[in-house]
N, C-alpha and C. Protein backbone atom coordinates (compact mmCIF):
# COMPACT_ATOMS: atom_id res chain seq x y z
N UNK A 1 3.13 19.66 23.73
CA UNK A 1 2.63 20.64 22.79
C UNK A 1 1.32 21.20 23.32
N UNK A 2 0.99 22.42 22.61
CA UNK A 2 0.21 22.85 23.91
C UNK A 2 -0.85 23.31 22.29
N UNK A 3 -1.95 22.75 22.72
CA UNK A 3 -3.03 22.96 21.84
C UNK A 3 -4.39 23.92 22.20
N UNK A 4 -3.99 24.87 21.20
CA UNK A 4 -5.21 25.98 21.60
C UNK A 4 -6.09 26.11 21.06
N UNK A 5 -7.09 26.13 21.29
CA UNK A 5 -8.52 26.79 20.61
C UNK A 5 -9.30 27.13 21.05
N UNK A 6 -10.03 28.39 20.39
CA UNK A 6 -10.84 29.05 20.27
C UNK A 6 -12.42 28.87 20.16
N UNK A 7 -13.10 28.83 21.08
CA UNK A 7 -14.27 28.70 20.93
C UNK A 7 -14.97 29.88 21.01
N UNK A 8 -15.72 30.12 19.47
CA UNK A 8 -16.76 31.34 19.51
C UNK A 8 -18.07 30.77 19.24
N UNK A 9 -19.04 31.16 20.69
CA UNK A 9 -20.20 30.63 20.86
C UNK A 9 -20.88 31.64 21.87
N UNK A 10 -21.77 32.27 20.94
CA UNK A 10 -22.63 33.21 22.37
C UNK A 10 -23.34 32.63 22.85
N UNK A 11 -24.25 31.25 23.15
CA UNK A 11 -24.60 30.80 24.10
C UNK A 11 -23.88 30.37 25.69
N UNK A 12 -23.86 30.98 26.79
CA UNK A 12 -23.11 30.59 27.75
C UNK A 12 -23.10 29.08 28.12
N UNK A 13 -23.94 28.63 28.25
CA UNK A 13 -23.72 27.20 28.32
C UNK A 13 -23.40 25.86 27.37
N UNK A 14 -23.28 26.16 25.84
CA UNK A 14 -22.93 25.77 24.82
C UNK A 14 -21.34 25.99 25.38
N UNK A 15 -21.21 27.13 25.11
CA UNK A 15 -19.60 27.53 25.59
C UNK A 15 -18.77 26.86 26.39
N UNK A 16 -19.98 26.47 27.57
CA UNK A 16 -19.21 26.46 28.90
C UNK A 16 -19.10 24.82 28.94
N UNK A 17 -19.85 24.28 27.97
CA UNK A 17 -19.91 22.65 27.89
C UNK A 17 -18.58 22.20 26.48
N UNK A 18 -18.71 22.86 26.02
CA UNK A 18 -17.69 22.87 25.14
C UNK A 18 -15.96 23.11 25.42
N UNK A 19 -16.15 24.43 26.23
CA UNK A 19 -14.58 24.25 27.43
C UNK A 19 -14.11 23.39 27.87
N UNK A 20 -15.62 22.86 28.76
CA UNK A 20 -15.09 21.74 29.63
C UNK A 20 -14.82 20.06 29.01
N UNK A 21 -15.35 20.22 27.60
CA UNK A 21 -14.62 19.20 27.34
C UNK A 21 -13.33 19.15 26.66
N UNK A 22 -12.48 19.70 26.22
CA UNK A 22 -11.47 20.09 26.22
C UNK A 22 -10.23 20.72 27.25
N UNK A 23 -11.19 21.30 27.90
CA UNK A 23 -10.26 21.68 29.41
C UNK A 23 -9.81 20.66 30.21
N UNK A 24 -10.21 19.45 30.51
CA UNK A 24 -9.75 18.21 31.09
C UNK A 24 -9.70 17.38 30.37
N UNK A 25 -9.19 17.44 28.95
CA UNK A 25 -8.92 16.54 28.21
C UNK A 25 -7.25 16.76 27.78
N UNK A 26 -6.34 15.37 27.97
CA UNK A 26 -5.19 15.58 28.04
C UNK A 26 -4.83 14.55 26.73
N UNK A 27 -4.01 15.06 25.97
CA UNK A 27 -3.15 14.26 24.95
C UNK A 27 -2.56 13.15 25.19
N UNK A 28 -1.84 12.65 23.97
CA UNK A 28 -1.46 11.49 23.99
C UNK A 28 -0.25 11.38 24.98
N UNK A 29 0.17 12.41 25.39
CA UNK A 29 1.49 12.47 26.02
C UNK A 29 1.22 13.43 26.85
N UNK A 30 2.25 13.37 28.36
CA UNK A 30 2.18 14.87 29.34
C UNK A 30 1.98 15.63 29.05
N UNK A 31 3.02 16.36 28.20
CA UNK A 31 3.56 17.60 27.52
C UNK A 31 2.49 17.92 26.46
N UNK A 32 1.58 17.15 26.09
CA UNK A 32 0.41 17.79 25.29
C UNK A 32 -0.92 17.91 25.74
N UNK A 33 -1.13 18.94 25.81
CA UNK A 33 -2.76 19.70 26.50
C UNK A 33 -3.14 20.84 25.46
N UNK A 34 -4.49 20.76 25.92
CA UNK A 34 -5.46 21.58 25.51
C UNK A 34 -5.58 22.99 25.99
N UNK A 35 -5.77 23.72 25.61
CA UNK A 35 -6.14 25.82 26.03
C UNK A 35 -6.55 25.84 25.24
N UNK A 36 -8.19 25.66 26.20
CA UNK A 36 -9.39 26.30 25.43
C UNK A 36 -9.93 27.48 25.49
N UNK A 37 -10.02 28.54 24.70
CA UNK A 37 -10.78 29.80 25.12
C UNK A 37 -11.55 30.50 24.77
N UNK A 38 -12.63 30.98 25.49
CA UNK A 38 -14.14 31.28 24.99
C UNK A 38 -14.52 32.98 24.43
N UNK A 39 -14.86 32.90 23.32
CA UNK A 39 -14.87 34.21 22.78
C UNK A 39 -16.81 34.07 22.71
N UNK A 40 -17.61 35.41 23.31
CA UNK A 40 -18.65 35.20 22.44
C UNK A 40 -19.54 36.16 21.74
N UNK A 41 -18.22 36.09 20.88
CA UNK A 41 -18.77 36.82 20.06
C UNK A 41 -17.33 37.29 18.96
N UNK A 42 -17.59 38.07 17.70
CA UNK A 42 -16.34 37.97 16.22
C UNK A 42 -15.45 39.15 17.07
N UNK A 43 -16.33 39.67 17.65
CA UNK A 43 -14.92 41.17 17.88
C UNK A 43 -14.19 40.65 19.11
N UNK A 44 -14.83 40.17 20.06
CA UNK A 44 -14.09 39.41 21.13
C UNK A 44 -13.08 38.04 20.44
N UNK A 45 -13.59 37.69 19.83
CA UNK A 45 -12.32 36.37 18.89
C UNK A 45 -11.42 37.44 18.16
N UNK A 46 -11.93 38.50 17.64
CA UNK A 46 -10.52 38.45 16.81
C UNK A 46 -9.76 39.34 17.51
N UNK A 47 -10.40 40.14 18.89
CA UNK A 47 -9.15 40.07 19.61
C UNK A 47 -8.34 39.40 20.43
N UNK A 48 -9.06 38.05 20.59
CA UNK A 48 -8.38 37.06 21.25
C UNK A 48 -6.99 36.56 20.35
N UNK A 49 -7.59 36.18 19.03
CA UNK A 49 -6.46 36.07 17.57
C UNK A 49 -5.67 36.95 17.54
N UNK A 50 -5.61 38.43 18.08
CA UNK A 50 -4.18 38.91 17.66
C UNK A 50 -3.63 39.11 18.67
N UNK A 51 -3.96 38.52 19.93
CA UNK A 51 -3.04 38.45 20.92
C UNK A 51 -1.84 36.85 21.06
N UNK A 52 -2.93 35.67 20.55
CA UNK A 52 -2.80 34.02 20.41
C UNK A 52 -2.95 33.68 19.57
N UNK A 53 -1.90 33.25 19.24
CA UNK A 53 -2.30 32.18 17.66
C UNK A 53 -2.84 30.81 18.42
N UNK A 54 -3.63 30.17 17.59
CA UNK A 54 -4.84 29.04 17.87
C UNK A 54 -4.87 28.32 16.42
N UNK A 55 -4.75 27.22 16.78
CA UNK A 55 -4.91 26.07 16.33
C UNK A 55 -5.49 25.52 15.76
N UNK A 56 -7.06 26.15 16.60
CA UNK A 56 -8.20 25.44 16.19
C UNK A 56 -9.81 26.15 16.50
N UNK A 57 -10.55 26.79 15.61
CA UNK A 57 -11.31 27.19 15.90
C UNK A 57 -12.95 26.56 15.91
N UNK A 58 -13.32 26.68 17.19
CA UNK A 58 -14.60 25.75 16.77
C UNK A 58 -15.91 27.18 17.13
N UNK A 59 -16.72 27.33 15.45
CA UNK A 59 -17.20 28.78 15.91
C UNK A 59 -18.94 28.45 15.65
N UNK A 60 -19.75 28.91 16.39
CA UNK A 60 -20.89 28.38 16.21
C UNK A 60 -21.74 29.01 14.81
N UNK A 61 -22.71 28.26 14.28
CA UNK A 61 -23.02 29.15 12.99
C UNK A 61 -23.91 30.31 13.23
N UNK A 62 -24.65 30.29 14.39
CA UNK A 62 -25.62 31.55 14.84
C UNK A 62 -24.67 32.46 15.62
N UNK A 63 -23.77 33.20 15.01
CA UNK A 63 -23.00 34.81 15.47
C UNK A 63 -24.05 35.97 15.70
N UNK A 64 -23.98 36.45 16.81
CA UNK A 64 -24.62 37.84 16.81
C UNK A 64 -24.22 39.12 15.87
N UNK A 65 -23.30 39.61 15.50
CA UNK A 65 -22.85 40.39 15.15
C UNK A 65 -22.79 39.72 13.47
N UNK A 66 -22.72 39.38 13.08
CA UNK A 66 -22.55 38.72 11.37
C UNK A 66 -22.53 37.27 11.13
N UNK A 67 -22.97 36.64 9.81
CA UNK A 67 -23.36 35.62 9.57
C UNK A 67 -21.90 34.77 9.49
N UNK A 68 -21.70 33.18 10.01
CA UNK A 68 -20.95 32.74 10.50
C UNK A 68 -19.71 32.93 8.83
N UNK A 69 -20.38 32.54 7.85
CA UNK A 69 -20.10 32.38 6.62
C UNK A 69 -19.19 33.64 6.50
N UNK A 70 -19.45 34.72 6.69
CA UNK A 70 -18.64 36.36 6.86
C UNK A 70 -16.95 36.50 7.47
N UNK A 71 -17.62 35.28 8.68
CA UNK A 71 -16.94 36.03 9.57
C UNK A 71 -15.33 34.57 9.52
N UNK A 72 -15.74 33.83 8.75
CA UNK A 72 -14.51 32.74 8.90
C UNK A 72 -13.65 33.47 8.19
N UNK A 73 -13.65 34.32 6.91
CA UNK A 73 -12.44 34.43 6.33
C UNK A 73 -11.48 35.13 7.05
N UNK A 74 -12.72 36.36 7.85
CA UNK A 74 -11.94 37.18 9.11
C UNK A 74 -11.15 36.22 9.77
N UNK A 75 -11.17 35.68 10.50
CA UNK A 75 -10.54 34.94 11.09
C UNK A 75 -9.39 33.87 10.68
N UNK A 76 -10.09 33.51 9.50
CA UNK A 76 -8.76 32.62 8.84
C UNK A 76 -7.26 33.52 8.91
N UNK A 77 -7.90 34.72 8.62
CA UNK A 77 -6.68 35.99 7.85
C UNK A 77 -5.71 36.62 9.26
N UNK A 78 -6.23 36.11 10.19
CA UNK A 78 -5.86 36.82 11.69
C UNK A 78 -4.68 35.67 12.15
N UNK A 79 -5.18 34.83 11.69
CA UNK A 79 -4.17 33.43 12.95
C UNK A 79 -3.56 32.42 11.76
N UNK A 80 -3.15 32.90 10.80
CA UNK A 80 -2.54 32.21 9.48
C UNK A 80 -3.44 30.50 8.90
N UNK A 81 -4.48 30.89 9.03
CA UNK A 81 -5.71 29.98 8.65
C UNK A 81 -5.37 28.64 9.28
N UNK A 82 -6.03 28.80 10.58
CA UNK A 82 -6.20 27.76 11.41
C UNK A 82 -7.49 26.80 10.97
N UNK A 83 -7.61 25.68 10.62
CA UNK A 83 -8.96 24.76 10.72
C UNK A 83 -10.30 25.27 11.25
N UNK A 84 -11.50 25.22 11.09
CA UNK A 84 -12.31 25.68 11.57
C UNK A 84 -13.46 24.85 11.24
N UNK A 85 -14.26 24.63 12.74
CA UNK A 85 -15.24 23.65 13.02
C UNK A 85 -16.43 24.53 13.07
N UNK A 86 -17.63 24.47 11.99
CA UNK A 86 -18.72 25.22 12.62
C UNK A 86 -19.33 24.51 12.94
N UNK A 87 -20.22 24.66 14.01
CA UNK A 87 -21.40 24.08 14.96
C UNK A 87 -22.61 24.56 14.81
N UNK A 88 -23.39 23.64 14.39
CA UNK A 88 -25.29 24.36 14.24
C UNK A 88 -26.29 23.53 15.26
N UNK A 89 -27.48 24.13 15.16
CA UNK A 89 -27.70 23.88 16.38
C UNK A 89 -28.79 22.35 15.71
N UNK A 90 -29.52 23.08 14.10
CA UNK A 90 -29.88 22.21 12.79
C UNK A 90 -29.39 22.58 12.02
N UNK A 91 -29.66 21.58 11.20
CA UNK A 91 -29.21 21.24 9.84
C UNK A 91 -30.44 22.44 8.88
N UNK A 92 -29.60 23.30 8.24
CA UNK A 92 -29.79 24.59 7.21
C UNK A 92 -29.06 24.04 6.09
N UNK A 93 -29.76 23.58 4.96
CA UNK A 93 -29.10 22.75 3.82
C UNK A 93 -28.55 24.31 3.17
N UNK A 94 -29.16 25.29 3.21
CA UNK A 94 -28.60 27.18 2.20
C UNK A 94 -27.07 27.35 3.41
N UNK A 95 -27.71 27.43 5.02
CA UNK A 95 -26.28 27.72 5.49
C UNK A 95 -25.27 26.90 5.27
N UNK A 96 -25.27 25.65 5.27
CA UNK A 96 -24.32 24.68 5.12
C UNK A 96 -23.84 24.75 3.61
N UNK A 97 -24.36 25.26 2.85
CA UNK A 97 -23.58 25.44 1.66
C UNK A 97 -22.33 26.84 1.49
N UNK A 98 -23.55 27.52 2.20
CA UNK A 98 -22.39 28.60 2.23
C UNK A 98 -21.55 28.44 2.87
N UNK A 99 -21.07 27.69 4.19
CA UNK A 99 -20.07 27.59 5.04
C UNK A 99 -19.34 26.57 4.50
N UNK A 100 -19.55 25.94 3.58
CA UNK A 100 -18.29 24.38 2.90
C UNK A 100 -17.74 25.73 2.39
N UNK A 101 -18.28 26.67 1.54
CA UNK A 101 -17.92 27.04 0.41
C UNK A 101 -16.64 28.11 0.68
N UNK A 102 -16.86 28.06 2.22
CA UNK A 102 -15.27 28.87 3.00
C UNK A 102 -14.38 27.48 3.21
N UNK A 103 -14.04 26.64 3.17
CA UNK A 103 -13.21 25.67 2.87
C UNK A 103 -12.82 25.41 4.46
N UNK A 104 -13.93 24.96 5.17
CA UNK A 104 -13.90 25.02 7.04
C UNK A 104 -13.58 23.43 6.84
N UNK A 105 -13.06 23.03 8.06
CA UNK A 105 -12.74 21.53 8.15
C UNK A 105 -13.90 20.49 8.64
N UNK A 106 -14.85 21.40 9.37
CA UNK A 106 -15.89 20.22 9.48
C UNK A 106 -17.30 21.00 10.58
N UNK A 107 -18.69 20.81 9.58
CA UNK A 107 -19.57 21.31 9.77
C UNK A 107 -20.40 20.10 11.08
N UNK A 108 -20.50 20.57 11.65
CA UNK A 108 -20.73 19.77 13.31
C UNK A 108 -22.27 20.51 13.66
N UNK A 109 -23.46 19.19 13.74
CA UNK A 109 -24.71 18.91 14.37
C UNK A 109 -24.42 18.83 15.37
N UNK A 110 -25.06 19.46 16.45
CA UNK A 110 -25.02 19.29 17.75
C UNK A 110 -25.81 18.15 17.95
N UNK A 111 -26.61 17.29 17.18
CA UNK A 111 -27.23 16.45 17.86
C UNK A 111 -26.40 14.99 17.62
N UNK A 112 -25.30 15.73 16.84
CA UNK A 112 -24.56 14.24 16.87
C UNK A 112 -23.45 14.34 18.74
N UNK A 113 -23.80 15.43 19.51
CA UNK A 113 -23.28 15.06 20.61
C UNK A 113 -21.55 15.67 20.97
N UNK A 114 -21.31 15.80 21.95
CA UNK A 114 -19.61 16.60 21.89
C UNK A 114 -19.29 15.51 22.04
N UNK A 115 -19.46 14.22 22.09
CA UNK A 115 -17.70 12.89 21.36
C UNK A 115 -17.25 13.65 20.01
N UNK A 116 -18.48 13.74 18.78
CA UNK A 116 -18.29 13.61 17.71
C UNK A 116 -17.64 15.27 17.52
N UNK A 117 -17.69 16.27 18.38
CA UNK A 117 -16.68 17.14 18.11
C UNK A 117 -15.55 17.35 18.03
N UNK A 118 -15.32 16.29 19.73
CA UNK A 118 -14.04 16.36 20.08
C UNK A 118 -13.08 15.39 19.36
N UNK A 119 -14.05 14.25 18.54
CA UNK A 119 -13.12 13.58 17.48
C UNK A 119 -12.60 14.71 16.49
N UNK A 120 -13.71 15.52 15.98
CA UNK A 120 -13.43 16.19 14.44
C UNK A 120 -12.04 17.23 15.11
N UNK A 121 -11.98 17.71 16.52
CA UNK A 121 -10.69 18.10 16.77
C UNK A 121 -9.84 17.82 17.12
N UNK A 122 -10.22 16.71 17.66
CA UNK A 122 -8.66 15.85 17.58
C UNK A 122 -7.98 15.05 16.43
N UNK A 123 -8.54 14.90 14.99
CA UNK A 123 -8.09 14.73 13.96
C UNK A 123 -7.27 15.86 13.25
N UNK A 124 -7.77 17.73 13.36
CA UNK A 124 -7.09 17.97 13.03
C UNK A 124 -6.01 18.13 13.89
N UNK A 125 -5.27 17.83 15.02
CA UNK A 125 -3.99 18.02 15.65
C UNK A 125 -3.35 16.71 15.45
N UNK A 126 -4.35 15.39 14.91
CA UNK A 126 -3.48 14.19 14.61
C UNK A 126 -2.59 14.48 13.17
N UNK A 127 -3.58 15.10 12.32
CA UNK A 127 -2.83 15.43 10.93
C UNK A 127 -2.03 16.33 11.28
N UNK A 128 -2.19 17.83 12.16
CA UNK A 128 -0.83 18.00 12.31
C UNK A 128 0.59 17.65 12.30
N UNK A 129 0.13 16.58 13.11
CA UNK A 129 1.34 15.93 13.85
C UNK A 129 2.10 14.97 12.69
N UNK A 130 1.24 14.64 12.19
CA UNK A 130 1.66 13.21 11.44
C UNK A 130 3.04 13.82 10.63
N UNK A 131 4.06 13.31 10.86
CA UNK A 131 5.36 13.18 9.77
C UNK A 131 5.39 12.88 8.43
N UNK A 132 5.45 13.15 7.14
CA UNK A 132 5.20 12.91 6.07
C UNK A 132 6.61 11.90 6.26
N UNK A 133 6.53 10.95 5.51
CA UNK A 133 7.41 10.04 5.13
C UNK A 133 8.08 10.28 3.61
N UNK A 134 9.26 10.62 3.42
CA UNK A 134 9.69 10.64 1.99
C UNK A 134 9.24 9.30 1.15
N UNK A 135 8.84 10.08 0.26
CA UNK A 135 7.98 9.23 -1.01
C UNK A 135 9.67 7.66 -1.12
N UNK A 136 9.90 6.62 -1.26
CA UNK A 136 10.73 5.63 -1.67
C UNK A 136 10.65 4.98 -2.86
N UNK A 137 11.07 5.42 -4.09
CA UNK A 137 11.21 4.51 -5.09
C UNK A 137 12.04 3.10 -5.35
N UNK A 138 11.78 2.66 -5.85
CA UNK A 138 12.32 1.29 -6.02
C UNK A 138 13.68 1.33 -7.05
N UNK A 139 14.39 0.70 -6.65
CA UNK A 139 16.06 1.12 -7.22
C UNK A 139 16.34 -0.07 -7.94
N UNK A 140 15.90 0.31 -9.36
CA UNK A 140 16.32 -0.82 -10.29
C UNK A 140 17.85 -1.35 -10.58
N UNK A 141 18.20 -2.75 -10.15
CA UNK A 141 19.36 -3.32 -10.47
C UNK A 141 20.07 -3.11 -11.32
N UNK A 142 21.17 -2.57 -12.05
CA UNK A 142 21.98 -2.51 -12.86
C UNK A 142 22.55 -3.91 -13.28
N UNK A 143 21.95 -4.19 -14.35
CA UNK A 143 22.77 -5.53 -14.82
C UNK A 143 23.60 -5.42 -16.03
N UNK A 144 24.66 -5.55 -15.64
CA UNK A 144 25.70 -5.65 -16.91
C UNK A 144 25.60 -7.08 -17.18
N UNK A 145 25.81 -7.30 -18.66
CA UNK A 145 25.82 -7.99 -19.47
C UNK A 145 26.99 -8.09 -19.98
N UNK A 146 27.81 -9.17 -20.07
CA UNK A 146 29.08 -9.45 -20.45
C UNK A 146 28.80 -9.80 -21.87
N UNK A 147 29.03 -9.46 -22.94
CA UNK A 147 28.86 -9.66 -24.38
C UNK A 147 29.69 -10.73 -24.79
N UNK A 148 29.51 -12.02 -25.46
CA UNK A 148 30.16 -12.51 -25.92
C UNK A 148 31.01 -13.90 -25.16
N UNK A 149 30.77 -13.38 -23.86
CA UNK A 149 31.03 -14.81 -22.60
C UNK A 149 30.14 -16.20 -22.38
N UNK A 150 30.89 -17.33 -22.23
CA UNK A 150 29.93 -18.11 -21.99
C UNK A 150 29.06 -18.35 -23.05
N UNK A 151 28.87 -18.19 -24.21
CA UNK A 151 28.17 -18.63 -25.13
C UNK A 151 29.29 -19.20 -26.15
């Protein structure tokens, strides 16, 4: 399975550290890899989105062109609302409210380090994946009662 995402980050080297950890990072299996690709900036992503559908967007909260909070719904609406990771560089207790309040999958400190990104994206392709199991109720015994036997 071939897992794509989108990274929108106008810093070049944010970007380019962020690729690379995903670019040589291989799945649980052969057949599943990563395509990562770098947009930097909303008009360059959302024409990347209507060429590729993506998976997974990890978009930084400082956008040049409009405030990150603006620009997720754009994007949700382009690639049939893919997950979306914003990245700050600090902690903005006003931005971070506004960005839960787009219903993003997970607001990411850079000072917690790219492990803790590349976990928050590899959880959402684990929930992808995961098979729902049909719910199993318990199948109550039918007991007939012979009336009148044995007594």
């Amino acid at each position: 399975m071939i897992r794509r995402i989108l990274i929108i980050e106008p810093e070049p080297q944010i970007a380019r550290d962020v690729f690379l950890l995903f670019h040589f990072e291989h799945g649980r299996f052969e057949q599943e890899r990563y395509e990562p690709e770098i947009a930097a900036s909303v008009t360059e992503a959302v024409e990347q989105a209507q060429a590729v559908k993506f998976h997974c967007i990890v978009m930084d909260a400082e956008l040049p062109e409009m405030k990150c909070y603006e620009a997720i719904p754009l994007m949700k609406t382009l690639n049939e609302n893919p997950p979306i990771i914003v990245t700050a560089e600090k902690n903005n207790l006003e931005l971070e409210r506004k960005v839960r309040k787009q219903d993003i999958y997970y607001y990411h400190l850079r000072a917690f380090g790219l492990d803790e990104l590349r976990l928050a994206v590899e959880s959402i392709f684990e929930k992808s994946l995961r098979v729902r199991k049909p719910e199993i109720t318990a199948i109550k015994p039918i007991v007939l009662k012979q009336l009148g036997q044995g007594r």
